[in-house]
Each structure stands twice: as structure tokens, then as C-alpha cells.
N, C-alpha and C. Protein backbone atom coordinates (compact mmCIF):
# COMPACT_ATOMS: atom_id res chain seq x y z
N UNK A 1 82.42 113.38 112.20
CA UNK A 1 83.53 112.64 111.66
C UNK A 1 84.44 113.60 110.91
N UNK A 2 85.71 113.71 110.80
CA UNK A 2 86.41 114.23 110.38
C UNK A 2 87.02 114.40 108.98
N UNK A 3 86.81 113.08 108.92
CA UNK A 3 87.15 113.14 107.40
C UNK A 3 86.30 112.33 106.31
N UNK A 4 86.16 113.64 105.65
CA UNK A 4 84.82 113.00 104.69
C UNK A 4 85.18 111.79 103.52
N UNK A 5 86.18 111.62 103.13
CA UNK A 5 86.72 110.49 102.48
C UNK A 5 86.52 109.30 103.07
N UNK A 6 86.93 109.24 104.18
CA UNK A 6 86.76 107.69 105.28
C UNK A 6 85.51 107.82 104.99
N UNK A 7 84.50 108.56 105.73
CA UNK A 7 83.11 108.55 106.01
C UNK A 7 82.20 108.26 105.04
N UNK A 8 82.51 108.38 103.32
CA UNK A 8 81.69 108.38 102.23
C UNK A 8 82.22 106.79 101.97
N UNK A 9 83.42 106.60 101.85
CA UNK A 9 83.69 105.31 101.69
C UNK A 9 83.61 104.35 102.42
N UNK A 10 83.31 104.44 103.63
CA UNK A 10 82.48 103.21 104.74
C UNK A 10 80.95 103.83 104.59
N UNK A 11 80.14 104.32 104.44
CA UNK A 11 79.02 104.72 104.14
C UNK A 11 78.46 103.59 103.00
N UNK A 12 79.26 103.92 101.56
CA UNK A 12 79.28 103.33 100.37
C UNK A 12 79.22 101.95 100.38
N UNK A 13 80.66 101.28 101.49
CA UNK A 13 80.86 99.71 101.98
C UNK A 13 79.68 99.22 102.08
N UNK A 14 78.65 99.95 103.29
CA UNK A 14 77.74 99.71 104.09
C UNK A 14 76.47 99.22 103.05
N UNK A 15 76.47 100.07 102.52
CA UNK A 15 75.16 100.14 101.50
C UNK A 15 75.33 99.23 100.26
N UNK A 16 76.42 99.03 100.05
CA UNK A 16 76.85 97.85 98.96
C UNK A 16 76.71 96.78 99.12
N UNK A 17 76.89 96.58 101.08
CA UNK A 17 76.65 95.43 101.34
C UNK A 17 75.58 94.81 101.54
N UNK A 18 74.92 95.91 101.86
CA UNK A 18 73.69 95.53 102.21
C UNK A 18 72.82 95.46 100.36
N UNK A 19 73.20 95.82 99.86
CA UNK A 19 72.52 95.54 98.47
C UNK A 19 72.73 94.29 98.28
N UNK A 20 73.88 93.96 97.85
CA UNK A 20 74.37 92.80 97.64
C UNK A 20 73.32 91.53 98.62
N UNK A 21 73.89 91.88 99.80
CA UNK A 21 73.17 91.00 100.51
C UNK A 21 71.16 90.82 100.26
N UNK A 22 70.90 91.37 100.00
CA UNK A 22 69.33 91.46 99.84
C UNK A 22 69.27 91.02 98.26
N UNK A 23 69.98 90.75 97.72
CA UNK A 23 69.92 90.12 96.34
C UNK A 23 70.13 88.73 96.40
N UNK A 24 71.10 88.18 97.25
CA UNK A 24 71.44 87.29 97.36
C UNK A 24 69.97 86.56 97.99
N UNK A 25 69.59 87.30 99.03
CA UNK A 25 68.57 86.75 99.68
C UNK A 25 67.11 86.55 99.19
N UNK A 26 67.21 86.84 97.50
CA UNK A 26 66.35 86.83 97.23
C UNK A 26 66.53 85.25 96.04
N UNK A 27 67.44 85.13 96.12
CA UNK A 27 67.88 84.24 94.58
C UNK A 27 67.65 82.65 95.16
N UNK A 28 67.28 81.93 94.43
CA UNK A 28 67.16 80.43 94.39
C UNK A 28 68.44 79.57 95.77
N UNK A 29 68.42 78.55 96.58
CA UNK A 29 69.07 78.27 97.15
C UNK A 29 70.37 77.78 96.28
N UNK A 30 70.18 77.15 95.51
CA UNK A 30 71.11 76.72 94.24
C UNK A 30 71.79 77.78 94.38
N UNK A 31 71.91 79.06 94.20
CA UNK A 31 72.70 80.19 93.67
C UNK A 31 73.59 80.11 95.29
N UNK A 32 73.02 80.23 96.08
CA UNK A 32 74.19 80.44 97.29
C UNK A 32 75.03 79.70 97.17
N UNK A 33 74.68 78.05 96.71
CA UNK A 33 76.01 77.33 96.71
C UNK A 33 76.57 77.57 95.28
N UNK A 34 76.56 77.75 94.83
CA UNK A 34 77.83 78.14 92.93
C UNK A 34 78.59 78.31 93.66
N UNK A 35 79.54 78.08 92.88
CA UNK A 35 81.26 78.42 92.92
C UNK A 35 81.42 78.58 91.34
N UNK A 36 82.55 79.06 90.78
CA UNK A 36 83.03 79.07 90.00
C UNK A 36 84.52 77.87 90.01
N UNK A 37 85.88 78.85 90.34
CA UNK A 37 86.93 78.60 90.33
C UNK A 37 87.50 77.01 91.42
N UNK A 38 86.56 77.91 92.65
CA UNK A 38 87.17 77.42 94.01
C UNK A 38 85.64 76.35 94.37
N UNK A 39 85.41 75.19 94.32
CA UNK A 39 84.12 74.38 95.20
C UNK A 39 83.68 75.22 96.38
N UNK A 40 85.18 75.26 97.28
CA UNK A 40 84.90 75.29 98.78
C UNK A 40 84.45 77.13 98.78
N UNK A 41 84.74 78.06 97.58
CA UNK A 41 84.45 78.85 97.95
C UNK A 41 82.93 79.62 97.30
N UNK A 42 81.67 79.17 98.00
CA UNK A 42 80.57 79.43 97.43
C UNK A 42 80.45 80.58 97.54
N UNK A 43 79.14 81.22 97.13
CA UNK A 43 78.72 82.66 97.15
C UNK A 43 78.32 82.89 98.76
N UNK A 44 77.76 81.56 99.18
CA UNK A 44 77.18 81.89 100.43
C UNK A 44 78.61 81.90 101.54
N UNK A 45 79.43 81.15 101.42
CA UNK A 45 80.78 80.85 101.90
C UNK A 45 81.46 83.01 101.94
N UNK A 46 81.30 82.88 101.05
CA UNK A 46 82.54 84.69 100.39
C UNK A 46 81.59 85.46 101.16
N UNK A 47 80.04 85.55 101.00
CA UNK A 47 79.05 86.64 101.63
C UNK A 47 79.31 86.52 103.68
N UNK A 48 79.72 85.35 103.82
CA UNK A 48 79.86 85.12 105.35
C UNK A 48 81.41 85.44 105.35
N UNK A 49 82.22 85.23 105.15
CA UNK A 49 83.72 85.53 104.65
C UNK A 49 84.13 87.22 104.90
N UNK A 50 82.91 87.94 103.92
CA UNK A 50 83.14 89.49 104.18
C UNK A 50 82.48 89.64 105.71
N UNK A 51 81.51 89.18 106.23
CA UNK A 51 80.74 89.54 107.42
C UNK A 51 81.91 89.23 108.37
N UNK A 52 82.40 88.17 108.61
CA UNK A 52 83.61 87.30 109.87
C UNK A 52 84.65 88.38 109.74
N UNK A 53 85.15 88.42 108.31
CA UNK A 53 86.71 89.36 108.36
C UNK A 53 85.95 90.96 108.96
N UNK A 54 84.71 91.76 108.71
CA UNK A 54 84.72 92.74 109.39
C UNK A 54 84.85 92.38 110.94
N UNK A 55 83.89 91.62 111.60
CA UNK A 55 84.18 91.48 113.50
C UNK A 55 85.96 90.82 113.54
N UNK A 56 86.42 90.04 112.54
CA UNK A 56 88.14 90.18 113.37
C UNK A 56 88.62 91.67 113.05
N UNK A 57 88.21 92.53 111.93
CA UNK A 57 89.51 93.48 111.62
C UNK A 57 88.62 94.52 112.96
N UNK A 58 87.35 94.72 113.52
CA UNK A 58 86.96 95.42 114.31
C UNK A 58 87.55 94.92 115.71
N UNK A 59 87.76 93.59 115.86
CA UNK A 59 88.61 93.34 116.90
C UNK A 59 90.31 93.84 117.05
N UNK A 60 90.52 93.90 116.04
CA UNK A 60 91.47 94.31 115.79
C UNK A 60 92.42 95.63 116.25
N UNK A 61 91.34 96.39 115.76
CA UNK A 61 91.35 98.11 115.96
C UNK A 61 90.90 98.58 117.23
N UNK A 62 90.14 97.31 118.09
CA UNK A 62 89.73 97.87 119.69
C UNK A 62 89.93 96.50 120.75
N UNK A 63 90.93 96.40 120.32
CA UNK A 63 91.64 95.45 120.76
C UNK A 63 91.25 94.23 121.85
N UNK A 64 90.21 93.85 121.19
CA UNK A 64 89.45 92.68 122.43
C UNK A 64 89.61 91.20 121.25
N UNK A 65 89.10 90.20 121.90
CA UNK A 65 89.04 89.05 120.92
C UNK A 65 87.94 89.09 119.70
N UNK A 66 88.15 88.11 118.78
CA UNK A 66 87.61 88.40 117.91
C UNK A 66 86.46 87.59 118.22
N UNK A 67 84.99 87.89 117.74
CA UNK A 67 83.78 87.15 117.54
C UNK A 67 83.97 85.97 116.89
N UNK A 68 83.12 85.22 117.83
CA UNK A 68 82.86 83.80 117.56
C UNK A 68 82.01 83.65 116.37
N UNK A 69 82.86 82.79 115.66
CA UNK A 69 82.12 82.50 114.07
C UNK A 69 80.97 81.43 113.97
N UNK A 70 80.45 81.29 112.87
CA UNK A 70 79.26 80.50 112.58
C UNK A 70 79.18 79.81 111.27
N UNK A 71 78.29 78.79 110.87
CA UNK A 71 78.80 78.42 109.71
C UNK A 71 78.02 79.26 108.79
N UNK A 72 78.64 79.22 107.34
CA UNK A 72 78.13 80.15 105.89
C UNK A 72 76.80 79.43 105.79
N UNK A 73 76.08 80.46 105.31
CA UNK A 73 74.95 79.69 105.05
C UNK A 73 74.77 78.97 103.57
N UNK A 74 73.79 78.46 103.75
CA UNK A 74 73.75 77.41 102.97
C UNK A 74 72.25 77.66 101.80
N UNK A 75 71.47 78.10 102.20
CA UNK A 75 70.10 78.64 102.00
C UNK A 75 69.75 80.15 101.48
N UNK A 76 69.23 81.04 100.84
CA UNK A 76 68.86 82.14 100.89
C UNK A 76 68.12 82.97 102.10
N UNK A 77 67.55 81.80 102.84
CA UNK A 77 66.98 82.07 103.73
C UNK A 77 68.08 82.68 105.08
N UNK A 78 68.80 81.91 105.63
CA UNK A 78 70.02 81.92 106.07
C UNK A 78 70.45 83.35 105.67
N UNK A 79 70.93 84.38 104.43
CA UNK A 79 71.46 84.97 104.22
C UNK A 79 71.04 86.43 104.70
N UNK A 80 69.66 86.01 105.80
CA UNK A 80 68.98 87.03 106.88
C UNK A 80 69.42 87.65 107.84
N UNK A 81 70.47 86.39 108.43
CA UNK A 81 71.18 86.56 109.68
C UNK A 81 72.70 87.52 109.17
N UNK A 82 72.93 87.30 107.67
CA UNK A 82 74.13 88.38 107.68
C UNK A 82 73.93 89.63 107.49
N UNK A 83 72.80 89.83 107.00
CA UNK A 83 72.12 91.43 106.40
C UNK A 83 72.01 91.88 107.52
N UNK A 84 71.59 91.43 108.96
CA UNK A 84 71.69 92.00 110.41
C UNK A 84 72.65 92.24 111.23
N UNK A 85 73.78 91.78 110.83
CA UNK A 85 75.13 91.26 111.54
C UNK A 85 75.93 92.10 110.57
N UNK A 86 76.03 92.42 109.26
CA UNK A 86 76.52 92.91 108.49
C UNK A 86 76.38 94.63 109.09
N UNK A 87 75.25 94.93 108.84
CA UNK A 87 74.86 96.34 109.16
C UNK A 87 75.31 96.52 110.65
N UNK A 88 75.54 95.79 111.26
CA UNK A 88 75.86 96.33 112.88
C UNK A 88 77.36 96.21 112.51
N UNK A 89 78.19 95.42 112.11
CA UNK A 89 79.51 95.57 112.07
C UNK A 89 79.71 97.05 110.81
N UNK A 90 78.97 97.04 109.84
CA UNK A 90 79.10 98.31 108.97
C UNK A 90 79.31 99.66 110.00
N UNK A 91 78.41 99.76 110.74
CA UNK A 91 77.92 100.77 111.67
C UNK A 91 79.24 100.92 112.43
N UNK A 92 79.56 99.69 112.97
CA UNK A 92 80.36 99.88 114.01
C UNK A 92 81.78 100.27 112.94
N UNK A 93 82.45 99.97 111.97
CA UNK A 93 83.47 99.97 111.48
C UNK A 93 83.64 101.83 111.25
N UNK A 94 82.58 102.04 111.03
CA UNK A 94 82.21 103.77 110.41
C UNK A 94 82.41 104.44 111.49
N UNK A 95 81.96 103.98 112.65
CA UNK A 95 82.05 104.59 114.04
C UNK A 95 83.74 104.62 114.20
N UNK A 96 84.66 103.69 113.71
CA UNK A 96 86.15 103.79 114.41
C UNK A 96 86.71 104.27 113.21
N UNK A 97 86.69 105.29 112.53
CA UNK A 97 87.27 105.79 111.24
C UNK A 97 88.33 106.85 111.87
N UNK A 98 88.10 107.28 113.15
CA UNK A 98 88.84 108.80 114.00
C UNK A 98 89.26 108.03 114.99
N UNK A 99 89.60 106.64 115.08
CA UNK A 99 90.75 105.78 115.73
C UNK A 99 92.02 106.39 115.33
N UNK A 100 92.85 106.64 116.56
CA UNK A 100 94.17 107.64 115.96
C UNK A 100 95.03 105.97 115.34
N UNK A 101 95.30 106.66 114.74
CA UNK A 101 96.41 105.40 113.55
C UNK A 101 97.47 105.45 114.34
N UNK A 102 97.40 104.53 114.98
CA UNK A 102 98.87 103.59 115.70
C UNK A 102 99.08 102.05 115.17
N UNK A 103 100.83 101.82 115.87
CA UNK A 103 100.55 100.46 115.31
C UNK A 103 99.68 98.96 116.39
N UNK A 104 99.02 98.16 115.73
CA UNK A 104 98.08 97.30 116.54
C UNK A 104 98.67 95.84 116.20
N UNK A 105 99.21 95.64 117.25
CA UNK A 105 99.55 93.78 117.17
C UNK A 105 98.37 93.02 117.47
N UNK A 106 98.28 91.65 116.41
CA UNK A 106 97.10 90.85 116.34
C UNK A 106 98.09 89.69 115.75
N UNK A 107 97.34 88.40 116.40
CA UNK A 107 97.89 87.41 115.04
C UNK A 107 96.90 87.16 114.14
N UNK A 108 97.69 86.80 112.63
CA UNK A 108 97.26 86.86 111.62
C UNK A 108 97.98 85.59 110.85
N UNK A 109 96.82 84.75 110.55
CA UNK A 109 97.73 83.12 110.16
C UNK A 109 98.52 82.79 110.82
N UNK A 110 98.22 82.79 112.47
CA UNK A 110 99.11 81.95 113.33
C UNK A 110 100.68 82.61 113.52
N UNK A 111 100.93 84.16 113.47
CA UNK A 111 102.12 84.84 113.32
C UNK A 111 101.65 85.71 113.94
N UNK A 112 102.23 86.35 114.85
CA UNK A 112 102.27 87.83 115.48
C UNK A 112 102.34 88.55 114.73
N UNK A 113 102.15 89.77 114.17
CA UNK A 113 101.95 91.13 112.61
C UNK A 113 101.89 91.99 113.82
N UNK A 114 102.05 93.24 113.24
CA UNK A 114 101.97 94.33 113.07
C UNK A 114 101.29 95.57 112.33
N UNK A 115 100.14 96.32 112.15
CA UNK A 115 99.87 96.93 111.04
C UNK A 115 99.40 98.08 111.86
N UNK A 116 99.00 99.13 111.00
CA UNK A 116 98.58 100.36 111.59
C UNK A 116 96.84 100.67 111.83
N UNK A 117 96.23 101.25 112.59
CA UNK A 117 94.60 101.32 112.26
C UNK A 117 94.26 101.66 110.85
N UNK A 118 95.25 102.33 110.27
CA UNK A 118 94.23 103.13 108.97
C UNK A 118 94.53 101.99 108.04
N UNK A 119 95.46 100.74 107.92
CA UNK A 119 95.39 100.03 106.94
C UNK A 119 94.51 98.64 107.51
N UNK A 120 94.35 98.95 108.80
CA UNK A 120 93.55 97.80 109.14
C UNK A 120 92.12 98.25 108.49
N UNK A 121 91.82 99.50 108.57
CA UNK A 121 90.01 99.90 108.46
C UNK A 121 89.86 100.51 106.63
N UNK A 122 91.41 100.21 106.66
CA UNK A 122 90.96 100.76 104.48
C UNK A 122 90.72 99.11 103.93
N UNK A 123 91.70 97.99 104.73
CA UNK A 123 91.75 96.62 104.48
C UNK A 123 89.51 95.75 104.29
N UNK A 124 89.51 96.67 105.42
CA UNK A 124 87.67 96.55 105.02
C UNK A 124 86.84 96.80 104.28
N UNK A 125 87.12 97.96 103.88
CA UNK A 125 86.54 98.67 102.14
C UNK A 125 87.14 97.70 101.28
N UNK A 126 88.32 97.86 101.02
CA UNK A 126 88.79 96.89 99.74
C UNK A 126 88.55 95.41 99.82
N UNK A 127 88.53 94.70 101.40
CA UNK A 127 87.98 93.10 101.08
C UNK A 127 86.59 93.07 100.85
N UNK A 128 85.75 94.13 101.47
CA UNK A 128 84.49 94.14 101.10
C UNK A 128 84.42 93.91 99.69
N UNK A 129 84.97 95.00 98.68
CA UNK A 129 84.97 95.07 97.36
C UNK A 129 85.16 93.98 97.00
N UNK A 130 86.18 93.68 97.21
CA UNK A 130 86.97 92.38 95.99
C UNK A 130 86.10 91.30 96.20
N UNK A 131 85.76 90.81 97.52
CA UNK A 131 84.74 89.84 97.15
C UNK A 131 83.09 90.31 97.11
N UNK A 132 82.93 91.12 96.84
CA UNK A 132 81.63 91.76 96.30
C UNK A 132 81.45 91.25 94.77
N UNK A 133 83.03 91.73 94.04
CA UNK A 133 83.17 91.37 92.77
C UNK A 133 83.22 90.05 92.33
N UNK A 134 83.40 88.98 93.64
CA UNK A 134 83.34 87.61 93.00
C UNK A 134 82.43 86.73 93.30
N UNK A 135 81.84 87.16 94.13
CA UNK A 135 80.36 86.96 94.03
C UNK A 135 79.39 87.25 93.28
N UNK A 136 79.46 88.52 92.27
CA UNK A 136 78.84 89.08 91.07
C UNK A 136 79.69 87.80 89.82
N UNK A 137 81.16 87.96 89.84
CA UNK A 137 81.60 86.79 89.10
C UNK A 137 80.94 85.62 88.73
N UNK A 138 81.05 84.55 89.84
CA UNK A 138 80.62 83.49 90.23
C UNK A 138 79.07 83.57 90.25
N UNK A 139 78.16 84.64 89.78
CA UNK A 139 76.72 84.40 89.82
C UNK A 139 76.60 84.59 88.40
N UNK A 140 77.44 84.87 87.93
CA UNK A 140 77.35 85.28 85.78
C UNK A 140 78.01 83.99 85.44
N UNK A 141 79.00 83.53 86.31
CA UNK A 141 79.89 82.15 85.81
C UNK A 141 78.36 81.27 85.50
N UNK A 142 77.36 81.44 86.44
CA UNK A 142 76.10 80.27 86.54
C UNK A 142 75.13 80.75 85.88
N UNK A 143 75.53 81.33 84.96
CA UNK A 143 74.22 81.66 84.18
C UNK A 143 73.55 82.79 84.87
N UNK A 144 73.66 83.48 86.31
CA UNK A 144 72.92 84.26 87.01
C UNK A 144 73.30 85.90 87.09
N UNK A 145 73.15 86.67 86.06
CA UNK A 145 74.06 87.68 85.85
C UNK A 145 72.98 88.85 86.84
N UNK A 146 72.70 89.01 88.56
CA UNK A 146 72.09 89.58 88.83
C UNK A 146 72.46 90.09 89.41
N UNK A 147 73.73 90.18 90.05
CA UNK A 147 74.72 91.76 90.59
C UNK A 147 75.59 92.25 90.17
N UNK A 148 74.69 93.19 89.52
CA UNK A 148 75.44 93.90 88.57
C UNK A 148 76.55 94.99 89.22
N UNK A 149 77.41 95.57 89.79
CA UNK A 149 78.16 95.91 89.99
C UNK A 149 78.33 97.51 89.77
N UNK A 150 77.80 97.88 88.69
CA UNK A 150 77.87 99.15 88.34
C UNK A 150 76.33 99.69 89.05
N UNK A 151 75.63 98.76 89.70
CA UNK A 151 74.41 99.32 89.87
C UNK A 151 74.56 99.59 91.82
N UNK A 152 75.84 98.84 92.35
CA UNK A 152 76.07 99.50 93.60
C UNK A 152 77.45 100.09 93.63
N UNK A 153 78.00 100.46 92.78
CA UNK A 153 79.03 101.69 92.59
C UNK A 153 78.61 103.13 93.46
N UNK A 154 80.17 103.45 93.90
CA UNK A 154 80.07 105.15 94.06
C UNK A 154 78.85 106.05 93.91
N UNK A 155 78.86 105.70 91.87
CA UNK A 155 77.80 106.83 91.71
C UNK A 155 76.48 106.32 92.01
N UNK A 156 76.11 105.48 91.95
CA UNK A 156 75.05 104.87 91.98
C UNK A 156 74.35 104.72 93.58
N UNK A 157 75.53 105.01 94.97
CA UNK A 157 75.04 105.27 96.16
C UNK A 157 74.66 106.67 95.96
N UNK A 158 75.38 107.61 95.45
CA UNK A 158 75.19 109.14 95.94
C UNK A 158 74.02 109.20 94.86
N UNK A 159 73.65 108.54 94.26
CA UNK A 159 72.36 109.16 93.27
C UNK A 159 71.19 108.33 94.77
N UNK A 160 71.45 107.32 95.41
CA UNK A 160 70.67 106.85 96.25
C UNK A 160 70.50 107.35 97.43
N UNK A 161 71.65 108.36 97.87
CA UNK A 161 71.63 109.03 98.78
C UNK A 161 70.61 110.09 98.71
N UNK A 162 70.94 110.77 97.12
CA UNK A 162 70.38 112.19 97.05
C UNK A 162 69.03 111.48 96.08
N UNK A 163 68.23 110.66 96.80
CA UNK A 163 66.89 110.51 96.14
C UNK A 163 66.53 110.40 94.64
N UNK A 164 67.83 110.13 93.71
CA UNK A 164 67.27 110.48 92.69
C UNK A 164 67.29 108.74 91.98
């Protein structure tokens, strides 16, 4: 891979997610459904939310249709099938980082767009994040303060990388 910036920061995605996700899968069924702000938007709802938006933005960038969706789960148990589906779209997203950046037409909310590969595949790191963070939100909103955030940070992969 060429560039070690892309490569550490889909690396990082990968492993965040998969933290996240194995926490989730460990917590009471109650906890998947919390919401805070939004009803309709549960923890288990946002954790399937990041999994769906990686297979459209990977459709995206290799230009075939997007994967057929499924419903959020509802269960902890359930939250098995994204930790498997997650890591294969992680994999695959890391694999198209040396996609030459052109522009890629897709519709997006029922509109024809325009955007380039490199903001389609940075758009995956940062939605990963943001709802990483509101799912950690929304589990402290419930009394459940168990993803902690600073504990799948940057530094906290490369100390996991390098064994320590």
C-alpha cells in the first residue's frame, strides 16, 4: 500500500470496529435497544447503520450495486452477524485505498451526486467515528458507561498493535 496514512487509518477503523462491536455483543439485550435523543435511532440500529453505509460507499468506489440490506438487530446475540460482515467490508475498504481518485457518480437520497474516491473512502473513517461516538453516548445516556472511547483511540490501537 502506498500510503501509510490511508493504511493506519483504515487499519485503526477496522479494529475500532470490531472492538466496539464485541462490546456491544456482550451487553444485556436492553442496551442494544437505548436510544438517547432519536427512539428510532438505537445502538443496535447506528452499529448496523455503520456496517450498510460501508457495502454502499464500497459499492460506490467499484462501481456495482449496492448490497442488499437486513434488519438492525435487535438482540446482542444478533450483533454476531455484524462483527463478520463488518470485518469483511473493513478488509475490503483497506484493500481500495490505491483506487486512483476520480470522480464516481452514484445516487445519493434519490439525486444523481458526484464525489471523488478519496472523499468517498475518508467519508468511511469519519462515519465510522461519529457514530462510534454515539453509541458510546447513548450507552452513558443509560446508565451504561462501557465504551469508553479513549480505550479504542489511535493510541490505544498502536499500543495493541505493538503488544504492549
Amino acid at each position: 500500500m502506498s500510503n501509510p496514512l490511508a493504511e493506519r487509518s483504515f487499519k485503526h477503523m477496522a479494529w475500532a470496529n470490531k472492538q466496539m462491536l464485541e462490546i456491544l455483543k456482550g451487553l444485556p439485550d436492553e442496551a442494544i435497544n437505548f436510544s438517547a435523543w432519536n427512539p428510532d435511532w438505537t445502538v443496535g440500529t447506528i452499529a448496523h447503520h455503520i456496517v450498510i453505509a460501508e457495502g454502499r460507499l464500497i459499492s460506490r468506489v467499484i462501481e456495482q450495486p449496492a448490497p442488499v440490506e437486513f434488519d438492525p438487530p435487535k438482540t446482542a446475540a444478533e450483533i454476531e452477524k455484524l462483527i463478520s460482515l463488518c470485518a469483511e467490508r473493513d478488509a475490503q475498504l483497506l484493500s481500495l485505498i490505491d483506487t486512483p481518485d476520480q470522480m464516481r457518480k452514484f445516487v445519493r437520497y434519490g439525486t444523481e451526486v458526484e464525489f471523488l474516491t478519496s472523499t468517498i473512502l475518508v467519508q468511511a473513517v469519519h462515519h465510522a467515528s461519529e457514530h462510534r461516538a454515539q453509541i458510546s453516548d447513548i450507552l452513558a445516556a443509560n446508565k451504561m458507561d462501557v465504551l469508553n472511547l479513549d480505550e479504542i483511540d489511535l493510541w490505544s490501537f498502536e499500543k495493541f498493535e505493538r503488544g504492549l
